[in-house]
N, C-alpha and C. Protein backbone atom coordinates (compact mmCIF):
# COMPACT_ATOMS: atom_id res chain seq x y z
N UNK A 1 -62.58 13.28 -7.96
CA UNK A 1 -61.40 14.10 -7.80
C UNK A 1 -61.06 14.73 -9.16
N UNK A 2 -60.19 16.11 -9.23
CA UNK A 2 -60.46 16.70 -10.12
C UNK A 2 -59.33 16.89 -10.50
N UNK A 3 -58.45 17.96 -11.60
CA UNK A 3 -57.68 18.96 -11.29
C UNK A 3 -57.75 20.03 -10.47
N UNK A 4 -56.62 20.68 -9.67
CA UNK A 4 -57.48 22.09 -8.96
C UNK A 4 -57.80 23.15 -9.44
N UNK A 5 -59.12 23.50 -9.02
CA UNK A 5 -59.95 24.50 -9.61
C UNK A 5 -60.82 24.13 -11.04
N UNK A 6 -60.73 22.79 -10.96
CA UNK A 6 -61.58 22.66 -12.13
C UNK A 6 -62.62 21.90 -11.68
N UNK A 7 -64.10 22.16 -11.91
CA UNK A 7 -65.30 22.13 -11.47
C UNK A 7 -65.62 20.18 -11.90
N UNK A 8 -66.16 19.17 -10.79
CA UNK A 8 -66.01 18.07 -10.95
C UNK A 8 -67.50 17.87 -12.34
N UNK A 9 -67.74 17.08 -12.79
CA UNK A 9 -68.35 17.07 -13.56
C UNK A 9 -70.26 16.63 -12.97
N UNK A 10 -71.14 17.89 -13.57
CA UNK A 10 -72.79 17.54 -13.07
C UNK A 10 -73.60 17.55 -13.66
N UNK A 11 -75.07 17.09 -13.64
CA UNK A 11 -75.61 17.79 -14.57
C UNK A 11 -76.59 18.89 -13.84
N UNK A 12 -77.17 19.66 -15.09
CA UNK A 12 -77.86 21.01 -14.55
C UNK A 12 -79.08 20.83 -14.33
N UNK A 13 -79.76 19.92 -14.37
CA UNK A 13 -80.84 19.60 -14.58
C UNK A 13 -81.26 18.29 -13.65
N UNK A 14 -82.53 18.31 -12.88
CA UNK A 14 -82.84 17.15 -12.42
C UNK A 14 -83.16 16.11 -13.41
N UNK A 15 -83.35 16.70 -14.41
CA UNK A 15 -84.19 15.51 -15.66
C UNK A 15 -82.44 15.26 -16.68
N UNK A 16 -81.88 15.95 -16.94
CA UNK A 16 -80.53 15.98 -17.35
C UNK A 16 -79.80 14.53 -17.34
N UNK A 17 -79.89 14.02 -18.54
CA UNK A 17 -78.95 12.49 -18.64
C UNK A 17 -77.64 12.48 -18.24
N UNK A 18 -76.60 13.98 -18.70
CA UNK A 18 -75.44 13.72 -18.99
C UNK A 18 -74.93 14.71 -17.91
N UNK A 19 -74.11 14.40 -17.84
CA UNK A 19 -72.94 15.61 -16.51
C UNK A 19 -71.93 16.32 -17.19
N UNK A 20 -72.55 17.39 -16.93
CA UNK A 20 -71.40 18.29 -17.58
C UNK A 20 -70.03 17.99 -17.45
N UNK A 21 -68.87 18.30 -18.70
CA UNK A 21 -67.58 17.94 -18.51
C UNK A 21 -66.88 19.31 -18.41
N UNK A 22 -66.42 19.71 -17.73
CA UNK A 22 -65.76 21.25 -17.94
C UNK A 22 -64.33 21.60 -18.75
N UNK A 23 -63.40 22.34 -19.50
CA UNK A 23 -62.39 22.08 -19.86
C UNK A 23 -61.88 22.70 -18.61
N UNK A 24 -60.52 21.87 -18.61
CA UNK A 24 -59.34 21.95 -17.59
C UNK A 24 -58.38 23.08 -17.46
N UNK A 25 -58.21 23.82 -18.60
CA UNK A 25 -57.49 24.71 -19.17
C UNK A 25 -58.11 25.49 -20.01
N UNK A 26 -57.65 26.47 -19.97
CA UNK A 26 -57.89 27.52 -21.56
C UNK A 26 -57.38 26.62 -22.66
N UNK A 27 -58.30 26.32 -23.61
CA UNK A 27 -57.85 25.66 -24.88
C UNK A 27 -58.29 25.79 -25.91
N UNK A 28 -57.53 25.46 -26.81
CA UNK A 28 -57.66 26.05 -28.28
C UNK A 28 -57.51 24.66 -29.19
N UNK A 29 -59.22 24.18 -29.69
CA UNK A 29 -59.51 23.18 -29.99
C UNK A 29 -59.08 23.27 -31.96
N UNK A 30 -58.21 22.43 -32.54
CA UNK A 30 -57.95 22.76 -33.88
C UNK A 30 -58.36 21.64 -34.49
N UNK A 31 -57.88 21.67 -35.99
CA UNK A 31 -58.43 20.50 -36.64
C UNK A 31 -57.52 19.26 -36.98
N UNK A 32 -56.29 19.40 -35.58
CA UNK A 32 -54.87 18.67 -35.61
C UNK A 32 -55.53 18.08 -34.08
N UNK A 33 -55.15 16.41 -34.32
CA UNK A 33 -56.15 16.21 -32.79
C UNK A 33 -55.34 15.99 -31.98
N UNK A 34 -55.72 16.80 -30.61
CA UNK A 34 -54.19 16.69 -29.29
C UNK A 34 -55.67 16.63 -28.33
N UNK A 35 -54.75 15.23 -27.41
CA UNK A 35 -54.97 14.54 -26.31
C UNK A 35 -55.14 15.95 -25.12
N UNK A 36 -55.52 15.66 -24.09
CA UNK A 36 -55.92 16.26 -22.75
C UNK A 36 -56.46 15.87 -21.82
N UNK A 37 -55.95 16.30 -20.54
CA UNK A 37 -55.97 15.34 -19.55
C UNK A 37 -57.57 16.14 -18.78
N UNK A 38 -58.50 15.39 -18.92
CA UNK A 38 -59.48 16.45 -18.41
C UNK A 38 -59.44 16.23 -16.79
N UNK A 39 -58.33 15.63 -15.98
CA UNK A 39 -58.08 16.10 -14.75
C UNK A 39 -59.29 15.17 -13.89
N UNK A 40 -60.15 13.88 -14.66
CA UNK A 40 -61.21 13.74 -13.40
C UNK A 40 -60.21 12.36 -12.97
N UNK A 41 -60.32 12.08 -11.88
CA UNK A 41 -59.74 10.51 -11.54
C UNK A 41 -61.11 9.82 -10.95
N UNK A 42 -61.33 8.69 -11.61
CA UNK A 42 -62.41 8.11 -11.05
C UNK A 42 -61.78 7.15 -9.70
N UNK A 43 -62.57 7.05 -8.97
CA UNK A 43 -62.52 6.35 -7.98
C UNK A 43 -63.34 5.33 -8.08
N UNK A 44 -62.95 3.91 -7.03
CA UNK A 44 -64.03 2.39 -7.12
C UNK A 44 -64.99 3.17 -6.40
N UNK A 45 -66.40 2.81 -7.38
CA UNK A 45 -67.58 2.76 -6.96
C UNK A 45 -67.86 4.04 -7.49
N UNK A 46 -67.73 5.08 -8.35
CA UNK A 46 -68.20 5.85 -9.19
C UNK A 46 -68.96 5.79 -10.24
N UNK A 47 -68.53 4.88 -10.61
CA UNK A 47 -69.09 3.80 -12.16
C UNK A 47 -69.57 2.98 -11.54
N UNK A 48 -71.17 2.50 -11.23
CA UNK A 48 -71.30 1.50 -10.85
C UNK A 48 -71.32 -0.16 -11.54
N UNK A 49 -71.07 -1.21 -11.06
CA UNK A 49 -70.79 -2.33 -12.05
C UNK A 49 -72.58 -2.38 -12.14
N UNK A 50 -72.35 -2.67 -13.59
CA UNK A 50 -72.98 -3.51 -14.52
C UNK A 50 -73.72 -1.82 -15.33
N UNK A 51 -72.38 -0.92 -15.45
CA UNK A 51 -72.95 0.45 -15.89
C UNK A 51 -71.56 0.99 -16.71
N UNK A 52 -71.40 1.75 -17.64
CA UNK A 52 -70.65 2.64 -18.49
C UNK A 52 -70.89 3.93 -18.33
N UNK A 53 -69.46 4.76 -18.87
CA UNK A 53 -69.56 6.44 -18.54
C UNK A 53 -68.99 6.42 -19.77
N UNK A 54 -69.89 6.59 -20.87
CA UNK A 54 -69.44 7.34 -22.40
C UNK A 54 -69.21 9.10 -22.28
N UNK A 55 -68.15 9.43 -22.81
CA UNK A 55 -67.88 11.05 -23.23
C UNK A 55 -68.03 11.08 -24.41
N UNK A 56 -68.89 12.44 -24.51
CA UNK A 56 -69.24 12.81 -25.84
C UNK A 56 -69.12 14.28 -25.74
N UNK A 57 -69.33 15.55 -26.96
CA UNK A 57 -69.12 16.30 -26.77
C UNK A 57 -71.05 16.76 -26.07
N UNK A 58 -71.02 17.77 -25.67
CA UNK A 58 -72.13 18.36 -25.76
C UNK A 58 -72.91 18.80 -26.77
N UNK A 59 -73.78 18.94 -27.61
CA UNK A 59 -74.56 19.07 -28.21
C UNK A 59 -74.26 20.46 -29.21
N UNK A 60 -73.92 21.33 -27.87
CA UNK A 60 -73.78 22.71 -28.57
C UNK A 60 -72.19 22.94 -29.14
N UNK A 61 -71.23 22.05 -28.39
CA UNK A 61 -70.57 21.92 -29.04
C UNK A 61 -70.21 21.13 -29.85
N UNK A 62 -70.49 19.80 -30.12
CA UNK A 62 -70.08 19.04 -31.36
C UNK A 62 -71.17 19.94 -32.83
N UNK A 63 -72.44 20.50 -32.35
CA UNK A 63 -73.02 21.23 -33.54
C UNK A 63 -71.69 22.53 -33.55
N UNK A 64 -70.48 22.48 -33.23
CA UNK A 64 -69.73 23.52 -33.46
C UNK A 64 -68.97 22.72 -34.25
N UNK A 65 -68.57 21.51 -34.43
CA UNK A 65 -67.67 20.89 -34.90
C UNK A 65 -66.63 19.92 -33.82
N UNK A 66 -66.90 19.84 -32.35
CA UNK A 66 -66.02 19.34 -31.81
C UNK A 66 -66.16 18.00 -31.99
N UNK A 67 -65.22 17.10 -32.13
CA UNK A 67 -65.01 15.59 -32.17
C UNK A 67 -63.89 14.92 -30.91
N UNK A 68 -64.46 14.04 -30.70
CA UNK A 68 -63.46 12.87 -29.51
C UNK A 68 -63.05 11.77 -30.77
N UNK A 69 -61.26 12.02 -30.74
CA UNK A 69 -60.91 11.21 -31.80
C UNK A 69 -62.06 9.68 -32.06
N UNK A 70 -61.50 8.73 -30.84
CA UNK A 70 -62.50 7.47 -31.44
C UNK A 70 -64.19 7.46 -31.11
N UNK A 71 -64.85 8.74 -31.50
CA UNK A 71 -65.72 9.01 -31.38
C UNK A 71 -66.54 8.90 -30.39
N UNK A 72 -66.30 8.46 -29.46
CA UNK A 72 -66.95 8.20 -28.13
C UNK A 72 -65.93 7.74 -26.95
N UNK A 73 -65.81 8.21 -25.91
CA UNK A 73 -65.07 7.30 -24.84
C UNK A 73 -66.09 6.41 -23.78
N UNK A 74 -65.36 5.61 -23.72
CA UNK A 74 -66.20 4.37 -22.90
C UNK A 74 -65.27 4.31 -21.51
N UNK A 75 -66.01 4.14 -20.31
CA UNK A 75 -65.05 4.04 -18.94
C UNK A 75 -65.67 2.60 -18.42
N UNK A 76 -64.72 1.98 -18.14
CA UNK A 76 -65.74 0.77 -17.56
C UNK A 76 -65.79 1.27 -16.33
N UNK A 77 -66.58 0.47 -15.14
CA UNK A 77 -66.91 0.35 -14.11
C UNK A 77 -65.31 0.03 -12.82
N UNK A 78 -64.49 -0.45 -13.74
CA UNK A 78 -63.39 -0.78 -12.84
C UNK A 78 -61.98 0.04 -13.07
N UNK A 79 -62.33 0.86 -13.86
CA UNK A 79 -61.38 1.82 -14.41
C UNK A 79 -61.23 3.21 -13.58
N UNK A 80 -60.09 2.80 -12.95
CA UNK A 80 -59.59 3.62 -11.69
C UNK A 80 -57.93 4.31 -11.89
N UNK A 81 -57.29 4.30 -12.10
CA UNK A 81 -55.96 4.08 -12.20
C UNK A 81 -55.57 5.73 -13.07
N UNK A 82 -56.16 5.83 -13.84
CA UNK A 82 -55.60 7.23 -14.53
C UNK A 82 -56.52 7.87 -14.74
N UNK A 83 -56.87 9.62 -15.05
CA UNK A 83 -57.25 10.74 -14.81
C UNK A 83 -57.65 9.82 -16.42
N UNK A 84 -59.23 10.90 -16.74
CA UNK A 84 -59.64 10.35 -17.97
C UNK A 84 -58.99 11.65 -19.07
N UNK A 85 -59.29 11.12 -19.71
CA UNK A 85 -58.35 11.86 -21.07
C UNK A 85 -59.34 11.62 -22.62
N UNK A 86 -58.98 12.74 -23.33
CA UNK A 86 -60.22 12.93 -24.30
C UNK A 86 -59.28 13.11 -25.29
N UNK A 87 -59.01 12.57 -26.83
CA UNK A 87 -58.54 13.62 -27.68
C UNK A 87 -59.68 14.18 -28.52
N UNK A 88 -59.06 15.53 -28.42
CA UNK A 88 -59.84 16.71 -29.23
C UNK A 88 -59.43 17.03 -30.41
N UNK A 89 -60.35 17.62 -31.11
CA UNK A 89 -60.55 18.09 -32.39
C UNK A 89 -61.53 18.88 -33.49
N UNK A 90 -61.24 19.50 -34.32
CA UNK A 90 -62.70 19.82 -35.35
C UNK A 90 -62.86 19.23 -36.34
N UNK A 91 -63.99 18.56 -36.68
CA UNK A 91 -64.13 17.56 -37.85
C UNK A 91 -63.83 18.27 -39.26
N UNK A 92 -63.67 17.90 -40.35
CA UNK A 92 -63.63 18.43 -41.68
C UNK A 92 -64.69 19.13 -42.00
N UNK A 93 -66.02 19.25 -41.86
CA UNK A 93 -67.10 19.89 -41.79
C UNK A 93 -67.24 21.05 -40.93
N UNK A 94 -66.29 21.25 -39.82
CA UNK A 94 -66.31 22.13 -38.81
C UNK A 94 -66.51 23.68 -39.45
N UNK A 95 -65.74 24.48 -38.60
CA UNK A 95 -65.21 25.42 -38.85
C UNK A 95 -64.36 25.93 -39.07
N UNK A 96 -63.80 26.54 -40.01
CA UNK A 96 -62.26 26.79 -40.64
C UNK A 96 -61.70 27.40 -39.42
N UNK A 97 -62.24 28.46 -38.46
CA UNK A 97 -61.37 28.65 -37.46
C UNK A 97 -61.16 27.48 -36.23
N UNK A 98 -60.79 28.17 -35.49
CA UNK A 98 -60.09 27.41 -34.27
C UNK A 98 -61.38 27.52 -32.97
N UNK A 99 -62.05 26.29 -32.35
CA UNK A 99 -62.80 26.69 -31.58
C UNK A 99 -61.59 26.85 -30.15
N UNK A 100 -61.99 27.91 -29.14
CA UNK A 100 -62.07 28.22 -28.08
C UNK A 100 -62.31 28.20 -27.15
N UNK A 101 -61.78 27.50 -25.84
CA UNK A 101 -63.15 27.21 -24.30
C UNK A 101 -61.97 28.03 -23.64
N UNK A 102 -62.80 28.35 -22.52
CA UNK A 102 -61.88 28.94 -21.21
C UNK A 102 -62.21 27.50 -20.10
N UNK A 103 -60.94 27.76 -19.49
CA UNK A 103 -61.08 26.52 -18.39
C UNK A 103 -62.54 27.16 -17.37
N UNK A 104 -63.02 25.75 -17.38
CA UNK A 104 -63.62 25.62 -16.36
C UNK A 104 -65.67 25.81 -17.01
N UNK A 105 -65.49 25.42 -18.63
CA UNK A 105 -66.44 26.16 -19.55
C UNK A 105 -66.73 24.38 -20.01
N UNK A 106 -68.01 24.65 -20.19
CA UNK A 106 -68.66 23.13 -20.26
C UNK A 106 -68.65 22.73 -21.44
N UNK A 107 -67.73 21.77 -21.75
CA UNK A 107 -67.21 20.65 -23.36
C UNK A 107 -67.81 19.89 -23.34
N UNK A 108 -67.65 18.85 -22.20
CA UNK A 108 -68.34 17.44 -23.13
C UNK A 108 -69.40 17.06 -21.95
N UNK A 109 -69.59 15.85 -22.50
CA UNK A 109 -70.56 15.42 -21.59
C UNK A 109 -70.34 13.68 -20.98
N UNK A 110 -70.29 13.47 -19.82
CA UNK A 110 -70.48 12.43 -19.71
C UNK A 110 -71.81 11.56 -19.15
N UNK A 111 -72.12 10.57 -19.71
CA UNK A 111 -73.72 9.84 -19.50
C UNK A 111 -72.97 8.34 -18.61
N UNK A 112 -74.15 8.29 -17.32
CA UNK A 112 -74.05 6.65 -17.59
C UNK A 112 -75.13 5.86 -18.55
N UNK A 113 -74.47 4.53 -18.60
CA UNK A 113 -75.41 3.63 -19.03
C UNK A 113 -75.22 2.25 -18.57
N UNK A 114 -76.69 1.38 -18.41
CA UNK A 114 -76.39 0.03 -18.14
C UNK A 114 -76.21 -0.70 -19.06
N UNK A 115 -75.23 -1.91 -19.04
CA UNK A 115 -74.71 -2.54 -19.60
C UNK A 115 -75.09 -4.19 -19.53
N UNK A 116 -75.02 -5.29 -20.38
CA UNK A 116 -75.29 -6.96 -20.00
C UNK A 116 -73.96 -7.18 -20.36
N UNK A 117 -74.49 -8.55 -19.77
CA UNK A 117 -73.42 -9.87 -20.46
C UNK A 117 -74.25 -10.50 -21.37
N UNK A 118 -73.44 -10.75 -22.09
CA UNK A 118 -73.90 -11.71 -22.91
C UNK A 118 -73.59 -13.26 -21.88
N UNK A 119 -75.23 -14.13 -22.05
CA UNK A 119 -75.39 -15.13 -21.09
C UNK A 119 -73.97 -16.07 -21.38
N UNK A 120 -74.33 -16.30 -22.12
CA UNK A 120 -73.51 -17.50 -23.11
C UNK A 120 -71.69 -17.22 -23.56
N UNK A 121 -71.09 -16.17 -22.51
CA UNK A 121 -69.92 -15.55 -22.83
C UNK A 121 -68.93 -16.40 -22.10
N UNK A 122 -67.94 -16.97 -22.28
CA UNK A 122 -66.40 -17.27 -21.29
C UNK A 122 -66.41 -16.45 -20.37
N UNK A 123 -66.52 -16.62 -19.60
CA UNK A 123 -65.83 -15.61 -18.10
C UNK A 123 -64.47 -15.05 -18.24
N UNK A 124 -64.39 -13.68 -18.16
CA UNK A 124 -63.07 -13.00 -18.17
C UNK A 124 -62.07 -13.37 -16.90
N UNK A 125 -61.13 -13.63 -17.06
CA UNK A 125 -60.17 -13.93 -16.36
C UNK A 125 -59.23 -12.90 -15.81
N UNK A 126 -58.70 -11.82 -16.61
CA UNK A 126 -58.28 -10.81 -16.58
C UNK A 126 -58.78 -10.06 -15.62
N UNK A 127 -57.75 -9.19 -14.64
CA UNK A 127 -58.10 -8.07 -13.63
C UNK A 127 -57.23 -6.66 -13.99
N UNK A 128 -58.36 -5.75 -14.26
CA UNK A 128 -57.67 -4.54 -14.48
C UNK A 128 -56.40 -4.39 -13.67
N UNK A 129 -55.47 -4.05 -14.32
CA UNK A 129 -54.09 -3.65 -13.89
C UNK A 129 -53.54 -1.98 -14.10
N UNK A 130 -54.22 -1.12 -14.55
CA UNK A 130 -53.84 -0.33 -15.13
C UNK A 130 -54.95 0.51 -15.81
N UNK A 131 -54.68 1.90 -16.65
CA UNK A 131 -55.76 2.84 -16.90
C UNK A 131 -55.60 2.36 -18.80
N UNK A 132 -56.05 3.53 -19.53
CA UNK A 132 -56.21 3.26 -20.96
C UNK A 132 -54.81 1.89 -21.19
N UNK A 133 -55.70 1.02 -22.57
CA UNK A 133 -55.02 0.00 -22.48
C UNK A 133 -54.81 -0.79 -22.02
N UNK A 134 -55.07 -0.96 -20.86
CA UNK A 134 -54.26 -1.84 -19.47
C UNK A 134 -55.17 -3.20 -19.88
N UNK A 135 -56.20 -3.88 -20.76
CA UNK A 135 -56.22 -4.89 -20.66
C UNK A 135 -56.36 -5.21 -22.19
N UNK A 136 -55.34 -4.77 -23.07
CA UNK A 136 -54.54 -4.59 -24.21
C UNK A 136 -55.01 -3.86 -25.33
N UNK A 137 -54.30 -4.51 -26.04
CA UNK A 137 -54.78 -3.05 -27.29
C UNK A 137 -55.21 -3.84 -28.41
């Protein structure tokens, strides 16, 4: 599920790791970093368990300078509850101007990946309650 009119995220390619992320809005990416709601809501069973959905920028754009404040976003598998959200930015190396997307223009990227346990771990006790944060900070 998306925002409306904003294209759900794919990739272009049968061989293609990552799924395109589209921006949500016309936006004007600076070197002051502001949050955005990129509008996807995951649903159970999107993420499959024992798998991760990292966002990153795309290629062509982070070689522009775009950055995701904590450098990568991680979605677990049970993370349902809130629309995912990216903060944006241009690194110090960037470009002195201001980059530019029109909604609906391909930013980032999201990949899955599989994930372990470590054998030898405590069993989590905790049940997601909630979206970013929700099983503390």
């Amino acid at each position: 599920m998306t925002i409306e009119g904003v294209d759900l995220p794919r990739r272009q390619t049968e061989d293609s790791c990552g799924y395109d992320v589209y921006a949500p809005c016309d936006m004007e990416i600076t070197h002051k970093a502001t949050k955005y709601d990129l509008g996807i809501l995951m649903e159970p069973g999107d993420i499959p368990k024992g798998y991760l959905a990292m966002i990153v920028p795309r290629s062509s754009t982070g070689n522009k300078g775009l950055c995701i404040r904590n450098t990568v976003g991680i979605i677990d598998s049970d993370y349902t509850m809130d629309t995912i959200k990216a903060t944006l930015y241009i690194d110090d190396h960037g470009p002195d101007d201001n980059l530019f997307f029109s909604k609906n223009q391909r930013i980032l990227q999201m990949i899955l990946v599989p994930h372990g346990i470590i054998p030898t771990e405590i069993p989590p006790t905790q049940k997601r309650e909630g979206g970013i944060g929700s099983t503390g900070q």
